[in-house]
C-alpha atoms as a PDB file:
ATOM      1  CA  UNK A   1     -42.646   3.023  30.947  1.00  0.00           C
ATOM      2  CA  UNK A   2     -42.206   6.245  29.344  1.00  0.00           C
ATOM      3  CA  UNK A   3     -40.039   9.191  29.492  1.00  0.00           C
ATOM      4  CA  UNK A   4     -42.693  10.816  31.198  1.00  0.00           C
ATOM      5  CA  UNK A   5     -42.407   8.454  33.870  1.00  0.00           C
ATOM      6  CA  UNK A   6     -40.217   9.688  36.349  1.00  0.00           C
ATOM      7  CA  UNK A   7     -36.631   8.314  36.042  1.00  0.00           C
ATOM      8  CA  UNK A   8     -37.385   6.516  40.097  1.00  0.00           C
ATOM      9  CA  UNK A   9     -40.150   4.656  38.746  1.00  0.00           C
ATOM     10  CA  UNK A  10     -38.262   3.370  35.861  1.00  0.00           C
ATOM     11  CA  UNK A  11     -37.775  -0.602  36.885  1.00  0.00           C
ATOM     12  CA  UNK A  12     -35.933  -2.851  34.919  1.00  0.00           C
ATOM     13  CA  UNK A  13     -37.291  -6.492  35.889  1.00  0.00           C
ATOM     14  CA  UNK A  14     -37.981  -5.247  39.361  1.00  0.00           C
ATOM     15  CA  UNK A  15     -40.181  -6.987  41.607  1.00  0.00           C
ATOM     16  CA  UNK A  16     -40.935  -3.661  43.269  1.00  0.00           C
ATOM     17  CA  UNK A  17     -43.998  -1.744  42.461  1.00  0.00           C
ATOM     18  CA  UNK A  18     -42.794   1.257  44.463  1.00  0.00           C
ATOM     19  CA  UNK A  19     -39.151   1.749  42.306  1.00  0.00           C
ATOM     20  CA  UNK A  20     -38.104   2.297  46.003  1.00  0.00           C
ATOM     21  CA  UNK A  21     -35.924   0.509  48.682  1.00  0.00           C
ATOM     22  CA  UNK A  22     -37.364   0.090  52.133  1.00  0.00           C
ATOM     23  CA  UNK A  23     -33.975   1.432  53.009  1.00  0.00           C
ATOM     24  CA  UNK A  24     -34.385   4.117  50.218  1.00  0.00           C
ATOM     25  CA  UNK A  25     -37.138   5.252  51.855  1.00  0.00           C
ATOM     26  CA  UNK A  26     -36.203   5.485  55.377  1.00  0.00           C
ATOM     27  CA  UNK A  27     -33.611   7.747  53.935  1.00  0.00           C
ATOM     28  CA  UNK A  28     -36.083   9.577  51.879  1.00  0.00           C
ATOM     29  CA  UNK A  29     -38.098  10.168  55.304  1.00  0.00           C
ATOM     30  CA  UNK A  30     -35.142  11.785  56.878  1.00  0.00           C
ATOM     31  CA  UNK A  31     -34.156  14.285  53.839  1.00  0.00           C
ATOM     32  CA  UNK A  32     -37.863  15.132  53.953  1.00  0.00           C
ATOM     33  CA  UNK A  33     -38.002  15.807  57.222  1.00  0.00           C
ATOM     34  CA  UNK A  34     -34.800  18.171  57.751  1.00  0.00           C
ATOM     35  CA  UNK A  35     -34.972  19.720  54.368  1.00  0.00           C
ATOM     36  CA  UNK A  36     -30.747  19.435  53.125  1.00  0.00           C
ATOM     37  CA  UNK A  37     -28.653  16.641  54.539  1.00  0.00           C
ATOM     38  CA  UNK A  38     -25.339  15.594  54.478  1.00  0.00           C
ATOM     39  CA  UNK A  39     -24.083  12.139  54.619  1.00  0.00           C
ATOM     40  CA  UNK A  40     -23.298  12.310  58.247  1.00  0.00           C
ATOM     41  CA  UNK A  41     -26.504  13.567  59.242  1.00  0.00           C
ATOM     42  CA  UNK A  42     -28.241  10.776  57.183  1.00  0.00           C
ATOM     43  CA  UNK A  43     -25.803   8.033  59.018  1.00  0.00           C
ATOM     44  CA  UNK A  44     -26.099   9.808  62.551  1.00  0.00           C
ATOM     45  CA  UNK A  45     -29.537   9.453  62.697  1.00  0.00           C
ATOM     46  CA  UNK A  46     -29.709   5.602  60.828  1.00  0.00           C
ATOM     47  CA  UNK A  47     -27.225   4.922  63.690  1.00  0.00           C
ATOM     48  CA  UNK A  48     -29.714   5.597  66.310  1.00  0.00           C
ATOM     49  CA  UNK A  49     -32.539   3.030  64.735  1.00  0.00           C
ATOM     50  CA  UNK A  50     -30.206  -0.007  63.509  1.00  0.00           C
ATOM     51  CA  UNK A  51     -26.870  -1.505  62.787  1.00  0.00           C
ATOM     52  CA  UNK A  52     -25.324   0.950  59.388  1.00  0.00           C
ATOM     53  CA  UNK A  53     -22.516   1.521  57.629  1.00  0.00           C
ATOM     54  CA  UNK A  54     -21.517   4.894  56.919  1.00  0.00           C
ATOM     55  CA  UNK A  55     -20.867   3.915  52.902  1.00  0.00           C
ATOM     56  CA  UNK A  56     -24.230   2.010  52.836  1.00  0.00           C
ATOM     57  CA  UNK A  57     -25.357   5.510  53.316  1.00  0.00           C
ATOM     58  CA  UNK A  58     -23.336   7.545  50.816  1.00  0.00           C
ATOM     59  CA  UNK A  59     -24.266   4.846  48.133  1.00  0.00           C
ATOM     60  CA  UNK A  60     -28.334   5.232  49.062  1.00  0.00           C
ATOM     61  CA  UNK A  61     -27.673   8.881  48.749  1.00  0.00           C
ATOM     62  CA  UNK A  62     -25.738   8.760  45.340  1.00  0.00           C
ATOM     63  CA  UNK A  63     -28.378   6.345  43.832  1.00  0.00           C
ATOM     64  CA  UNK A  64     -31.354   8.290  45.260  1.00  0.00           C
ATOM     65  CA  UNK A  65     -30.024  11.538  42.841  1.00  0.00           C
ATOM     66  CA  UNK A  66     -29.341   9.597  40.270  1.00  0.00           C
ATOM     67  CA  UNK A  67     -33.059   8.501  40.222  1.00  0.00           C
ATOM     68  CA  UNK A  68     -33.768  12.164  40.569  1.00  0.00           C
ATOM     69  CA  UNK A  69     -35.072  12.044  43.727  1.00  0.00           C
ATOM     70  CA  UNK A  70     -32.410  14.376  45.495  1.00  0.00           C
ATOM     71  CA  UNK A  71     -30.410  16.992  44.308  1.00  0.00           C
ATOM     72  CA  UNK A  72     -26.722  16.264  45.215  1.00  0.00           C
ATOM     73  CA  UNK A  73     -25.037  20.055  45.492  1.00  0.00           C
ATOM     74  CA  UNK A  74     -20.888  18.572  45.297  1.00  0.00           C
ATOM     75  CA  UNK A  75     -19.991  22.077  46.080  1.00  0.00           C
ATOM     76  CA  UNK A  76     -18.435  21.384  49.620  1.00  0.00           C
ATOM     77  CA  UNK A  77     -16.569  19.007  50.505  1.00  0.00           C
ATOM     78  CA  UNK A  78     -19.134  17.431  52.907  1.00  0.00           C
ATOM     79  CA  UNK A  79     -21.461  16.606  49.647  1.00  0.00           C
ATOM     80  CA  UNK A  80     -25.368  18.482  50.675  1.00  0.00           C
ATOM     81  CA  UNK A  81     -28.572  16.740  49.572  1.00  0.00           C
ATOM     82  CA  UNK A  82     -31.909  17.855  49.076  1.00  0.00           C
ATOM     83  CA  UNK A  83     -35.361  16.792  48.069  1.00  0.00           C
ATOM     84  CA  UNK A  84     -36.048  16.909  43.783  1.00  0.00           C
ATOM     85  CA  UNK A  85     -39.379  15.910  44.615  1.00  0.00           C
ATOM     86  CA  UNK A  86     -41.897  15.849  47.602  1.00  0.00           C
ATOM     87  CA  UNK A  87     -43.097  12.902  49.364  1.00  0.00           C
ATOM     88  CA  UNK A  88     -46.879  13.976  48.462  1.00  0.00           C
ATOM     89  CA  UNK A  89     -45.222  13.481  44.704  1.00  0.00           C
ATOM     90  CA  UNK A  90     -44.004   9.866  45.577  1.00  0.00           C
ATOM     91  CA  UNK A  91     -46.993   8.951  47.528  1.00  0.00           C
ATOM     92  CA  UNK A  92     -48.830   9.708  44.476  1.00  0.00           C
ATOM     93  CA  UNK A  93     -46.353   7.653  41.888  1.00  0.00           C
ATOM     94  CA  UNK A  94     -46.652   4.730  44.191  1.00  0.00           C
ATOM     95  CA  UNK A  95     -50.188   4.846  44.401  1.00  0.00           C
ATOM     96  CA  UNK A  96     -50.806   5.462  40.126  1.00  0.00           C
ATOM     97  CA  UNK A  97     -48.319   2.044  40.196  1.00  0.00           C
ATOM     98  CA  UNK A  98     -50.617   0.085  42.465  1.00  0.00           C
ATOM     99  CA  UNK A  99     -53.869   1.373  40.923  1.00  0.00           C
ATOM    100  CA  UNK A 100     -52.601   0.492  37.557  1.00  0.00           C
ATOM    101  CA  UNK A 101     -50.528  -2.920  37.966  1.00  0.00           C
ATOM    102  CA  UNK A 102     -52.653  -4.712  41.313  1.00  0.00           C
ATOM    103  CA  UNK A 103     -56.252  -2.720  40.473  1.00  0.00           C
ATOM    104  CA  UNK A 104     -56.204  -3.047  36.877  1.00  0.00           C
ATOM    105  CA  UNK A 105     -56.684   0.779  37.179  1.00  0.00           C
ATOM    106  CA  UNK A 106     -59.806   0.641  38.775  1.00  0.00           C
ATOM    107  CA  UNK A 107     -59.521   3.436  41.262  1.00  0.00           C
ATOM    108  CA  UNK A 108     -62.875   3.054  43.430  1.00  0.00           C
ATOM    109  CA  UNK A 109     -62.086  -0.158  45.919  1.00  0.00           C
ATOM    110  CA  UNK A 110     -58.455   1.962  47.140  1.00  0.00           C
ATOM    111  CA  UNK A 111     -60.847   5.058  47.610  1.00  0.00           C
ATOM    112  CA  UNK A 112     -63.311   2.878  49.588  1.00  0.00           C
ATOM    113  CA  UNK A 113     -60.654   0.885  51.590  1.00  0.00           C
ATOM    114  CA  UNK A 114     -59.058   4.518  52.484  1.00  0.00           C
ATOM    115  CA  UNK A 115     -62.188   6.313  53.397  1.00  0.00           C
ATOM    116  CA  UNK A 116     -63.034   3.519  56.091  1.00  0.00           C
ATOM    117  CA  UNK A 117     -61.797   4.315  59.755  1.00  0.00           C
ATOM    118  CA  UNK A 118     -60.295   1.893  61.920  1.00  0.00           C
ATOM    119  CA  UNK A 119     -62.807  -0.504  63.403  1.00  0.00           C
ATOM    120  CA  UNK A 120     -65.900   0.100  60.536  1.00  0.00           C
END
């Protein structure tokens, strides 16, 4: 990887093609959707879908800006997060990764596979 790739997709003997948690994403999802967060908002509305600890949160948070993913504005006391980067840009990171590593950067059979409708 280069330093062009962005510092999320940096993995160091991950398994991962996506640099992402499942749980990283979920979290991603929410910020996305509401624009700034705080912790608290992130936790109240994990709470609703499944068992979560409120400092599970803070640290997916914390290690989602320091992949650059969120900005982290510390000045409150309730820390406020926001998106670095859009999902359309992450969508797009994930997809180069797949293309590259799985399709040997052959482009054409994803294009294919996504241009089919459900039931062809």
């Amino acid at each position: 990887m280069t330093e062009s790739t962005p510092k999320w997709q940096r993995r160091n003997r991950s398994r991962d093609l996506t640099g992402l948690g499942w749980l990283e994403a979920e979290v991603l999802r929410i910020v996305w959707d509401e624009g700034q967060v705080t912790v608290r908002d992130v936790y109240e509305t994990l709470r609703e879908r499944r068992r979560i600890a409120y400092t599970t949160v803070m640290s997916v948070l914390r290690n989602l800006a320091a992949k650059d993913l969120l900005e982290q504005d510390k000045s409150s006391s309730a820390y406020v997060y926001r998106p670095r980067v859009s999902d359309i840009e992450v969508a797009r990171g994930i997809l180069d990764a797949l293309v590259e590593q799985i399709m040997g950067g052959r482009r054409e059979p994803l294009i294919e596979y996504l241009q089919h409708k459900p039931g062809d």
